[in-house]
C-alpha atoms as a PDB file:
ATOM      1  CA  UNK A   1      34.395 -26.060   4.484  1.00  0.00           C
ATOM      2  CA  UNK A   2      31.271 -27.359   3.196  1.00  0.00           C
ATOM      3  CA  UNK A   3      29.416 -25.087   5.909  1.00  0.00           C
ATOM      4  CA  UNK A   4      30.993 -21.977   4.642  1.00  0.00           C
ATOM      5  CA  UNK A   5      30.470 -22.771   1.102  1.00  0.00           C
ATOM      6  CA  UNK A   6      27.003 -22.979   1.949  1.00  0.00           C
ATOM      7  CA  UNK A   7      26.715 -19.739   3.564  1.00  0.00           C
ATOM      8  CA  UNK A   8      28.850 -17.944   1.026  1.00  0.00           C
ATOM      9  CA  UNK A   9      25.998 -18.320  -1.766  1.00  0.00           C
ATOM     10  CA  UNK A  10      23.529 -16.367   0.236  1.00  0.00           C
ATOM     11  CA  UNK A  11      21.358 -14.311  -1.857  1.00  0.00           C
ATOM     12  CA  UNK A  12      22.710 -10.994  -1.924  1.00  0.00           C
ATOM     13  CA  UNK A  13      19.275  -8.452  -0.693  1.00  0.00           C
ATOM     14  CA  UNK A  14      19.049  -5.764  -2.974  1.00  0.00           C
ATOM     15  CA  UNK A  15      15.888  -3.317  -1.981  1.00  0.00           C
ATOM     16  CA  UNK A  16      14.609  -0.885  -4.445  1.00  0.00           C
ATOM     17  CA  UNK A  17      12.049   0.523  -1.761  1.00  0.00           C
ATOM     18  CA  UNK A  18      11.292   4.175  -1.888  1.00  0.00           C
ATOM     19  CA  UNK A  19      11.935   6.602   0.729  1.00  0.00           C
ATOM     20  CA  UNK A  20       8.919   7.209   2.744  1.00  0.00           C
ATOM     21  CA  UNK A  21       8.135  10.905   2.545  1.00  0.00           C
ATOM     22  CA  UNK A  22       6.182  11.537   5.849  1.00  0.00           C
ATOM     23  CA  UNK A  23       4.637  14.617   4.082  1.00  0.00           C
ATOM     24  CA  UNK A  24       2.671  12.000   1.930  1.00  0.00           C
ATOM     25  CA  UNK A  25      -1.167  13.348   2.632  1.00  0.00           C
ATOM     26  CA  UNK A  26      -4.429  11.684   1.955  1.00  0.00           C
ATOM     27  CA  UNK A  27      -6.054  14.250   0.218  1.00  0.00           C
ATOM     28  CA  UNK A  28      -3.381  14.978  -2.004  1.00  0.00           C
ATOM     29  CA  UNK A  29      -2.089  11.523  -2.867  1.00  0.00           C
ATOM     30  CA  UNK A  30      -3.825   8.687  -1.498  1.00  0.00           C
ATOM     31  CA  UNK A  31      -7.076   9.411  -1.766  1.00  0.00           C
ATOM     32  CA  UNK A  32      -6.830   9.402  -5.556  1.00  0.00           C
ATOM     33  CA  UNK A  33      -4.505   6.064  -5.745  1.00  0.00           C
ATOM     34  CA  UNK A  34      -7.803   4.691  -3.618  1.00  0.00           C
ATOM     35  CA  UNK A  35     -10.482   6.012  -5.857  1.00  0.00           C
ATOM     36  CA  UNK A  36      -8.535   5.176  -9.390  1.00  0.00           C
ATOM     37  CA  UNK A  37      -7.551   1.458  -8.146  1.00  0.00           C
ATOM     38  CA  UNK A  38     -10.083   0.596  -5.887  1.00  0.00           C
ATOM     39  CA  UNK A  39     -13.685   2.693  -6.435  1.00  0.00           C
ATOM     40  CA  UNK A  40     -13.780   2.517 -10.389  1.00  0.00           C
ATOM     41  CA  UNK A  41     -14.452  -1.178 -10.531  1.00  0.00           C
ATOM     42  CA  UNK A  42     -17.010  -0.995  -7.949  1.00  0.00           C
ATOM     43  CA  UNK A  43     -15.812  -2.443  -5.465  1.00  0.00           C
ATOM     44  CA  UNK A  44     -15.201   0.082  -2.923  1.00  0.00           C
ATOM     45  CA  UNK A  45     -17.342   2.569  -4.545  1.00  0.00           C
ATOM     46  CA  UNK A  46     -19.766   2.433  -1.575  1.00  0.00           C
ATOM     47  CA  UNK A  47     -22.453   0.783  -3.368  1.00  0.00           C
ATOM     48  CA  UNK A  48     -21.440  -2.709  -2.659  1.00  0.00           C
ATOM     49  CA  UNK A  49     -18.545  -2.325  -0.162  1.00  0.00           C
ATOM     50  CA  UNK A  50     -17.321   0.803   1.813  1.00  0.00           C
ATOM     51  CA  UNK A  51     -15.989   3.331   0.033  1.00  0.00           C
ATOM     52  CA  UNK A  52     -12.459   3.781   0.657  1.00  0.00           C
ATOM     53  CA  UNK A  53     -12.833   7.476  -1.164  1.00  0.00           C
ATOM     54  CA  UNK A  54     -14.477   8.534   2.310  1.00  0.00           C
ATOM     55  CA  UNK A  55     -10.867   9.354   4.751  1.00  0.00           C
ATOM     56  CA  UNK A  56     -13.004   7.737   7.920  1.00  0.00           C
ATOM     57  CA  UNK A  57     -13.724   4.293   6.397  1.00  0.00           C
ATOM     58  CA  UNK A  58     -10.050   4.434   4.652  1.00  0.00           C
ATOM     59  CA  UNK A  59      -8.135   5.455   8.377  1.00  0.00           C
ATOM     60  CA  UNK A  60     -10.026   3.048   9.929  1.00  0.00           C
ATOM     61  CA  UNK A  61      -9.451  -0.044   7.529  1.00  0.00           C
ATOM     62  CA  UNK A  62      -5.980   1.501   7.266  1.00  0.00           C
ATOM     63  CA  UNK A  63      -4.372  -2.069   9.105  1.00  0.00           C
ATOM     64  CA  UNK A  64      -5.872  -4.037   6.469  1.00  0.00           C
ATOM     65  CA  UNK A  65      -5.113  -1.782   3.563  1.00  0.00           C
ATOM     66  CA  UNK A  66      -1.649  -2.087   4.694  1.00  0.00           C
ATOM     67  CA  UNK A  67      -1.732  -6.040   4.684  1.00  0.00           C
ATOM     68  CA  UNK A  68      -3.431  -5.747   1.275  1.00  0.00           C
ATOM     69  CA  UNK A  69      -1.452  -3.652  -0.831  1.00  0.00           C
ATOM     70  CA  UNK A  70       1.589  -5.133   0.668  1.00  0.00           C
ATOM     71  CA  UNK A  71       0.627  -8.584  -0.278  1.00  0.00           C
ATOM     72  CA  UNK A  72      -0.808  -7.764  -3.396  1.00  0.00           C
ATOM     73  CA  UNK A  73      -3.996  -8.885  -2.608  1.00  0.00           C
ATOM     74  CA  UNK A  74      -5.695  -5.599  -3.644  1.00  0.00           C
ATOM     75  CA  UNK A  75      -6.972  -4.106  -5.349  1.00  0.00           C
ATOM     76  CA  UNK A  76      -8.580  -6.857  -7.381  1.00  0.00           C
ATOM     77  CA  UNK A  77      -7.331  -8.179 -10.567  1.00  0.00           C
ATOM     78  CA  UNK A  78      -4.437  -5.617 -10.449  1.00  0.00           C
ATOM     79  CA  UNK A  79      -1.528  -4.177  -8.751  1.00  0.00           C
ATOM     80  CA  UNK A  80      -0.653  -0.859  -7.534  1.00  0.00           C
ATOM     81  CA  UNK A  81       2.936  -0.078  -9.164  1.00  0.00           C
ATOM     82  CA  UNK A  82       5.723   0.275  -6.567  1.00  0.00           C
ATOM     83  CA  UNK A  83       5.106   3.791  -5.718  1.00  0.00           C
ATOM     84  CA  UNK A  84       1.725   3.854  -4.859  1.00  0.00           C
ATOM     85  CA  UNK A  85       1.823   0.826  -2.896  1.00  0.00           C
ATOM     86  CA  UNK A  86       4.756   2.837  -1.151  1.00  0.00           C
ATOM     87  CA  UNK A  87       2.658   5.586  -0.717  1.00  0.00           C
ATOM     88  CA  UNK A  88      -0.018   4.035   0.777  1.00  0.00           C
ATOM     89  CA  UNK A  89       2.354   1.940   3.067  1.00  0.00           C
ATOM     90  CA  UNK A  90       4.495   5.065   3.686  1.00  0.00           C
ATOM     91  CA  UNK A  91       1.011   7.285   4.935  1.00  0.00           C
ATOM     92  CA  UNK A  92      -0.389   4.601   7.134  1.00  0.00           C
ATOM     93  CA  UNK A  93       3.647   4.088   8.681  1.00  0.00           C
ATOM     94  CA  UNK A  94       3.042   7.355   9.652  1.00  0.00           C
ATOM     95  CA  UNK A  95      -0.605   7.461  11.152  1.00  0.00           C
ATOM     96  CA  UNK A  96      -3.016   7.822   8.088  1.00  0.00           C
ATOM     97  CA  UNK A  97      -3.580  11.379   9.055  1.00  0.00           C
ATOM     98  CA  UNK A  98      -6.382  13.262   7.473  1.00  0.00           C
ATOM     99  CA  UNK A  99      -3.617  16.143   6.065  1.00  0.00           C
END
Protein backbone atom coordinates (compact mmCIF):
# COMPACT_ATOMS: atom_id res chain seq x y z
CA UNK A 1 0.00 0.00 0.00
CA UNK A 2 2.68 2.15 1.12
CA UNK A 3 4.56 1.29 -2.29
CA UNK A 4 1.73 2.50 -4.36
CA UNK A 5 1.16 5.53 -2.39
CA UNK A 6 4.57 6.32 -3.13
CA UNK A 7 4.37 5.95 -6.73
CA UNK A 8 1.00 7.63 -7.03
CA UNK A 9 2.61 11.19 -6.12
CA UNK A 10 4.87 11.13 -9.09
CA UNK A 11 5.35 14.44 -10.54
CA UNK A 12 3.09 14.78 -13.29
CA UNK A 13 5.73 15.97 -16.67
CA UNK A 14 4.24 18.73 -18.28
CA UNK A 15 6.58 19.97 -21.43
CA UNK A 16 6.03 23.30 -22.93
CA UNK A 17 8.79 22.55 -25.67
CA UNK A 18 8.24 23.98 -29.08
CA UNK A 19 7.85 22.12 -32.16
CA UNK A 20 11.03 21.93 -34.01
CA UNK A 21 10.46 23.45 -37.42
CA UNK A 22 13.17 21.69 -39.59
CA UNK A 23 12.89 24.72 -41.99
CA UNK A 24 14.67 26.73 -39.14
CA UNK A 25 17.85 28.23 -41.30
CA UNK A 26 20.99 29.83 -40.10
CA UNK A 27 20.97 32.73 -42.05
CA UNK A 28 17.59 33.61 -41.41
CA UNK A 29 17.25 32.83 -37.71
CA UNK A 30 20.17 31.68 -35.96
CA UNK A 31 22.69 33.57 -37.08
CA UNK A 32 21.10 36.68 -35.59
CA UNK A 33 20.07 34.90 -32.08
CA UNK A 34 24.16 34.21 -32.22
CA UNK A 35 25.27 37.68 -33.04
CA UNK A 36 22.56 39.58 -30.59
CA UNK A 37 23.34 37.07 -27.52
CA UNK A 38 26.65 36.06 -28.03
CA UNK A 39 28.93 38.72 -30.36
CA UNK A 40 27.63 42.08 -28.71
CA UNK A 41 29.35 41.51 -25.42
CA UNK A 42 32.47 40.51 -27.01
CA UNK A 43 32.79 37.47 -26.43
CA UNK A 44 32.37 35.71 -29.59
CA UNK A 45 32.86 38.72 -31.60
CA UNK A 46 36.10 37.25 -33.03
CA UNK A 47 38.33 39.55 -31.32
CA UNK A 48 38.82 37.55 -28.24
CA UNK A 49 37.06 34.22 -29.03
CA UNK A 50 35.71 32.83 -32.41
CA UNK A 51 33.09 34.42 -33.80
CA UNK A 52 30.08 32.42 -33.83
CA UNK A 53 28.57 35.14 -36.56
CA UNK A 54 30.93 33.21 -39.13
CA UNK A 55 28.39 29.72 -40.17
CA UNK A 56 31.93 27.55 -40.28
CA UNK A 57 33.11 28.25 -36.70
CA UNK A 58 29.21 28.11 -35.52
CA UNK A 59 28.56 24.35 -37.53
CA UNK A 60 31.55 23.24 -36.26
CA UNK A 61 31.16 24.19 -32.44
CA UNK A 62 27.54 23.26 -33.14
CA UNK A 63 27.94 20.01 -30.31
CA UNK A 64 28.92 22.40 -27.79
CA UNK A 65 26.48 25.14 -28.60
CA UNK A 66 23.96 22.53 -28.15
CA UNK A 67 25.29 21.51 -24.57
CA UNK A 68 25.45 25.26 -23.83
CA UNK A 69 22.28 26.72 -24.59
CA UNK A 70 20.64 23.68 -23.28
CA UNK A 71 22.24 23.99 -19.96
CA UNK A 72 22.10 27.51 -19.77
CA UNK A 73 25.54 27.97 -19.61
CA UNK A 74 25.60 30.51 -22.49
CA UNK A 75 25.62 32.94 -23.42
CA UNK A 76 27.17 34.65 -20.43
CA UNK A 77 25.35 36.44 -17.80
CA UNK A 78 22.04 35.72 -19.67
CA UNK A 79 19.65 33.36 -21.12
CA UNK A 80 18.26 32.82 -24.44
CA UNK A 81 14.28 32.80 -23.91
CA UNK A 82 12.67 29.43 -24.73
CA UNK A 83 12.39 29.93 -28.35
CA UNK A 84 15.64 30.74 -29.32
CA UNK A 85 17.24 28.21 -27.30
CA UNK A 86 14.66 25.94 -29.28
CA UNK A 87 15.77 27.26 -32.31
CA UNK A 88 19.15 26.78 -31.93
CA UNK A 89 18.58 23.20 -30.49
CA UNK A 90 15.93 22.55 -33.19
CA UNK A 91 18.72 23.65 -36.29
CA UNK A 92 21.60 21.69 -34.93
CA UNK A 93 18.79 18.41 -34.35
CA UNK A 94 18.63 18.74 -37.79
CA UNK A 95 22.33 19.14 -39.09
CA UNK A 96 23.22 22.93 -38.68
CA UNK A 97 22.92 23.32 -42.37
CA UNK A 98 24.20 26.44 -43.97
CA UNK A 99 20.35 27.16 -45.57
Amino acid sequence: MALASIYGCKKSSTSTAIPCDPAISYSKTVKSILVTNCTQSNCHDGNNLTSLANYDIAHHGATQIKSDVSSGRMPSGGSLTSTDKSAIICWIDNGARNN
